[in-house]
Protein backbone atom coordinates (compact mmCIF):
# COMPACT_ATOMS: atom_id res chain seq x y z
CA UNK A 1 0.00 0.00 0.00
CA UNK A 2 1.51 3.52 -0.87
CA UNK A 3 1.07 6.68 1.03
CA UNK A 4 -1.72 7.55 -1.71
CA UNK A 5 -4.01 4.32 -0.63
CA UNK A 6 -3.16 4.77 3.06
CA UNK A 7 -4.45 8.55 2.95
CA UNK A 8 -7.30 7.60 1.19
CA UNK A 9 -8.49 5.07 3.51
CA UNK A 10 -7.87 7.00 6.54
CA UNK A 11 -10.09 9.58 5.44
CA UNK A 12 -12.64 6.96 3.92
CA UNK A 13 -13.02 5.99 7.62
CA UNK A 14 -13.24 9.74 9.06
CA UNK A 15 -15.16 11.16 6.51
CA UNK A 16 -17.50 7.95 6.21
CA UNK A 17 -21.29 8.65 7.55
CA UNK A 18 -22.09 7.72 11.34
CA UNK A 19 -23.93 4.91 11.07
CA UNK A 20 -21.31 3.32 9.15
CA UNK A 21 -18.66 4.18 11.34
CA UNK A 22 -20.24 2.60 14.54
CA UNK A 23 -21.44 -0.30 12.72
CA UNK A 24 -20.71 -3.43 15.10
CA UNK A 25 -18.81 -5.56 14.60
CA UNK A 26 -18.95 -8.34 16.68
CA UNK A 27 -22.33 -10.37 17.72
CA UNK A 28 -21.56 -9.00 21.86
CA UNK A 29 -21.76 -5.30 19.36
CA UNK A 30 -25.59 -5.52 17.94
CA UNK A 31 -28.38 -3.85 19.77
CA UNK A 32 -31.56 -5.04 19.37
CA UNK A 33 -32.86 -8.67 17.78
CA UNK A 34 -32.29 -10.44 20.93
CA UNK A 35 -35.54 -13.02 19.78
CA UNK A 36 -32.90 -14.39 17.34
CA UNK A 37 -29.36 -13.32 18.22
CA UNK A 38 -29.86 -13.79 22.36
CA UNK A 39 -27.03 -15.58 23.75
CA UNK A 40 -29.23 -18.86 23.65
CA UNK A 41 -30.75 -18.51 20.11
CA UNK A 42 -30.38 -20.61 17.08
CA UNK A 43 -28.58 -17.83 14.99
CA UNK A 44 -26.47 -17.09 17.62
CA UNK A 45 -24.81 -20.39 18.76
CA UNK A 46 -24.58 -21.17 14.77
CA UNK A 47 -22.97 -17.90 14.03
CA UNK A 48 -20.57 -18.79 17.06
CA UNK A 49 -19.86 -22.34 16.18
CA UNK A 50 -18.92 -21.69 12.56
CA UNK A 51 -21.92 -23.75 11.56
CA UNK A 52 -24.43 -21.75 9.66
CA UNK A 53 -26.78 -22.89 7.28
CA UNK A 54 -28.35 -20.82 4.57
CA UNK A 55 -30.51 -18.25 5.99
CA UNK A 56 -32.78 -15.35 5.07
CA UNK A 57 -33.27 -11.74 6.99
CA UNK A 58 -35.94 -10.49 6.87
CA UNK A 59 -37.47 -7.21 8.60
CA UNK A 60 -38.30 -3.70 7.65
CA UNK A 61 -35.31 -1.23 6.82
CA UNK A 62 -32.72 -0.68 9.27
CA UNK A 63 -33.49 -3.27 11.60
CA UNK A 64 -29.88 -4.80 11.16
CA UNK A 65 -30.16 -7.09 8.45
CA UNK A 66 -26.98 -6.05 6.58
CA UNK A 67 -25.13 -5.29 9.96
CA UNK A 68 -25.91 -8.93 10.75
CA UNK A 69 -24.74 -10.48 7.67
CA UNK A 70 -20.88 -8.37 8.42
CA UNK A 71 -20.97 -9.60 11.87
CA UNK A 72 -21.20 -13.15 10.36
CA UNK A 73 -18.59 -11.94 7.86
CA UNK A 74 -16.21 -11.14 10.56
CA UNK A 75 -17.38 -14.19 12.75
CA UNK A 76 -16.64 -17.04 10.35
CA UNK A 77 -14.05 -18.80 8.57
CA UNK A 78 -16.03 -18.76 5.54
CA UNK A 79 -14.67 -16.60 2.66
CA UNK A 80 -17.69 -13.79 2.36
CA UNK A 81 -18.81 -12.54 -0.95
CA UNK A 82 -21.74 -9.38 -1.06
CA UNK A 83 -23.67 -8.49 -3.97
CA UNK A 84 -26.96 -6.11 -4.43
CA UNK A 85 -29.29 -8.10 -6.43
CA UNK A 86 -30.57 -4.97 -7.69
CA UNK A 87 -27.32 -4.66 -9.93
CA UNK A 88 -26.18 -8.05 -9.92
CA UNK A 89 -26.59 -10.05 -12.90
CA UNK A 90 -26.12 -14.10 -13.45
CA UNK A 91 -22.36 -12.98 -14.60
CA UNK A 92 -21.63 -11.99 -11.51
CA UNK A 93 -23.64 -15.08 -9.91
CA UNK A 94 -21.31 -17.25 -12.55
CA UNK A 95 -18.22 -15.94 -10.99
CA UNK A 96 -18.99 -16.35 -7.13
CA UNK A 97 -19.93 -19.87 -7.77
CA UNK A 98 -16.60 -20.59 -9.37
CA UNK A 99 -14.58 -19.01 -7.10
CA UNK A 100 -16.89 -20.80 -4.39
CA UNK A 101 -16.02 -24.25 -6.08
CA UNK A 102 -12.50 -23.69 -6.37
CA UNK A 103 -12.18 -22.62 -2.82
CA UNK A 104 -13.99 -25.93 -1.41
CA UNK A 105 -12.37 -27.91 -3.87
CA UNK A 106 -8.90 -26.70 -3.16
CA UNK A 107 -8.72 -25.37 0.01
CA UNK A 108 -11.81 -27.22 1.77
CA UNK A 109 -13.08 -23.29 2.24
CA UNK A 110 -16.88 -22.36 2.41
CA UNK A 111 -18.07 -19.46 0.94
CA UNK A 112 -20.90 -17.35 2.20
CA UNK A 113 -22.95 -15.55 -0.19
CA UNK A 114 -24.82 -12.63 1.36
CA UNK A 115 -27.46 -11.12 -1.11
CA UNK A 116 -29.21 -7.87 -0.44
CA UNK A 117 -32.43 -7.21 -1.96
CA UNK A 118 -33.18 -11.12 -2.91
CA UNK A 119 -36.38 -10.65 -3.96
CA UNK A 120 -35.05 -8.33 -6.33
CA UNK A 121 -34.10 -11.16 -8.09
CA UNK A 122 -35.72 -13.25 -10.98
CA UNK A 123 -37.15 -16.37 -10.77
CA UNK A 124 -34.28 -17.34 -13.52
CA UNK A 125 -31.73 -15.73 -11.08
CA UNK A 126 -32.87 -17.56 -7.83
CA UNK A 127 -33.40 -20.85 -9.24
CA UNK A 128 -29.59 -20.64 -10.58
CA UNK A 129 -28.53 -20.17 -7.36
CA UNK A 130 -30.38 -22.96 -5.71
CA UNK A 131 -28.38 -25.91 -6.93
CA UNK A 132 -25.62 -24.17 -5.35
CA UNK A 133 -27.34 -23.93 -2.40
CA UNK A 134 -28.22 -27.25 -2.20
CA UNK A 135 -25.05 -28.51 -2.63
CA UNK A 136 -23.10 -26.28 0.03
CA UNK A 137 -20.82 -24.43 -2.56
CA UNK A 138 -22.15 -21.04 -1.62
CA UNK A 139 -24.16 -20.61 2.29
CA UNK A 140 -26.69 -18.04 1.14
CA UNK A 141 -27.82 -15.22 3.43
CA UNK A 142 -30.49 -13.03 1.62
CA UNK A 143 -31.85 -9.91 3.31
CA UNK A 144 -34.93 -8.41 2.19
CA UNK A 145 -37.62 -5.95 3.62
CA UNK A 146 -39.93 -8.24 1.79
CA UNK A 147 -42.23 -11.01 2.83
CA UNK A 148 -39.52 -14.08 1.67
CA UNK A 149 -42.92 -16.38 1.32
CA UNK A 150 -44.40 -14.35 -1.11
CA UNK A 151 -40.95 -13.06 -2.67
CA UNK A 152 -38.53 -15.34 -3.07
CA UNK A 153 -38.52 -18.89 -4.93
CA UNK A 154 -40.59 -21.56 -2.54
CA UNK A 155 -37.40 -24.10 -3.14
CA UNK A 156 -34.81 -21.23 -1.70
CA UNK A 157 -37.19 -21.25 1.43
CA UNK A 158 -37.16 -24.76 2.03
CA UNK A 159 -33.40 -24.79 2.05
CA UNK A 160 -33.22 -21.82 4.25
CA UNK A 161 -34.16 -20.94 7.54
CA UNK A 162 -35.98 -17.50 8.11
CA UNK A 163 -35.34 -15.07 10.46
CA UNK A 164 -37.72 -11.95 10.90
CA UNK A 165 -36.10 -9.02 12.49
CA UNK A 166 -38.47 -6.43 14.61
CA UNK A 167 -38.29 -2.78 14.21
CA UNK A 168 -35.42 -1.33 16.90
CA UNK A 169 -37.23 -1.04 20.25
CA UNK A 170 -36.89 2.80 22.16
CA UNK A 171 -34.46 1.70 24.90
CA UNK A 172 -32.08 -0.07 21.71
CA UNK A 173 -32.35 3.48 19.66
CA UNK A 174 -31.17 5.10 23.25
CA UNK A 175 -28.03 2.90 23.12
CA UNK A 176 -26.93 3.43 19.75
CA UNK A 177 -27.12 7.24 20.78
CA UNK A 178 -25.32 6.81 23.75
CA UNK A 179 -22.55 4.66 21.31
CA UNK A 180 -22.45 7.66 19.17
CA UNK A 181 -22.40 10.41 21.55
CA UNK A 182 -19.67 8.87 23.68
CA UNK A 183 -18.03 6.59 21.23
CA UNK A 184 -14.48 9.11 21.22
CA UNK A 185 -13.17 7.67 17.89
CA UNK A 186 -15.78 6.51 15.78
CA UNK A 187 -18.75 8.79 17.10
């Protein structure tokens, strides 16, 4: 990295908006969700163990659905890919999967695939994935502020488990303005 790159960053981070400086980044970090990500939860021992399955988030906007899927990012083993389905195409799809196959095949590696905005893809787009799924090349975690039932292909939902995520209660929105208020060097 050259002085150029290093300058860049470090302003990246200063200049970067609030919410995405104090973005958590452990599980102990999230406020909020405790129905799925208490200490004694499904999500939480699996995210903790290494052993998660494909999942789906689901909740209204900023409930912690993409905040989740980093945590798990910088939880896990797994090598963690990110793409929007509202610009993703199958090209893109084409090349995760590869890079997912040559990673288990080589390296015995899993690769987690977080999606944001699932149900903005096809039917042609989610039913490519699912073999994939199925197999355990990619671990899928979609997020969408959409009903997953009504949005996303029935055979992705079998193979998934869904999590809904509640709106941030008042005493959670209290903490996160505490965090920012006293936080000295990312608030």
């Amino acid at each position: 990295m050259d002085l150029f790159d290093y300058m860049r960053n470090n302003m990246m981070e200063k200049e970067s908006p609030l919410a995405s400086r104090l973005r958590p980044e452990t599980l102990d970090d999230i406020v909020g969700q405790k129905h799925i990500l208490g200490k004694d939860k499904l999500l939480y021992r699996a995210i903790k163990a290494d052993k998660l399955s494909s999942i789906i988030l689901y909740g209204p906007p900023g409930t912690g659905k993409t905040t989740i899927a980093r945590v798990i990012a910088n939880t896990t083993q797994a090598v963690f890919t990110q793409m929007n389905a509202t610009v993703a195409g199958k090209k893109d799809m084409e090349q995760v999967v590869a890079d997912a196959k040559d990673r288990r095949g080589m390296y015995g590696q899993k690769t987690i695939l977080f999606v944001d905005e699932i149900h903005r893809f096809n039917k042609s787009q989610q039913d490519y994935l699912l073999p994939f799924v199925e197999d355990g090349t990619v671990i899928l975690i979609g997020a969408t502020t959409e009903n997953p039932y009504f949005e996303v292909n029935s055979a992705l939902i079998s193979r998934s488990v869904i999590f809904r995520l509640e709106p941030l209660e008042k005493k959670d929105i209290e903490e996160l303005l505490r965090r920012a208020v006293y936080d000295v060097e990312k608030g």
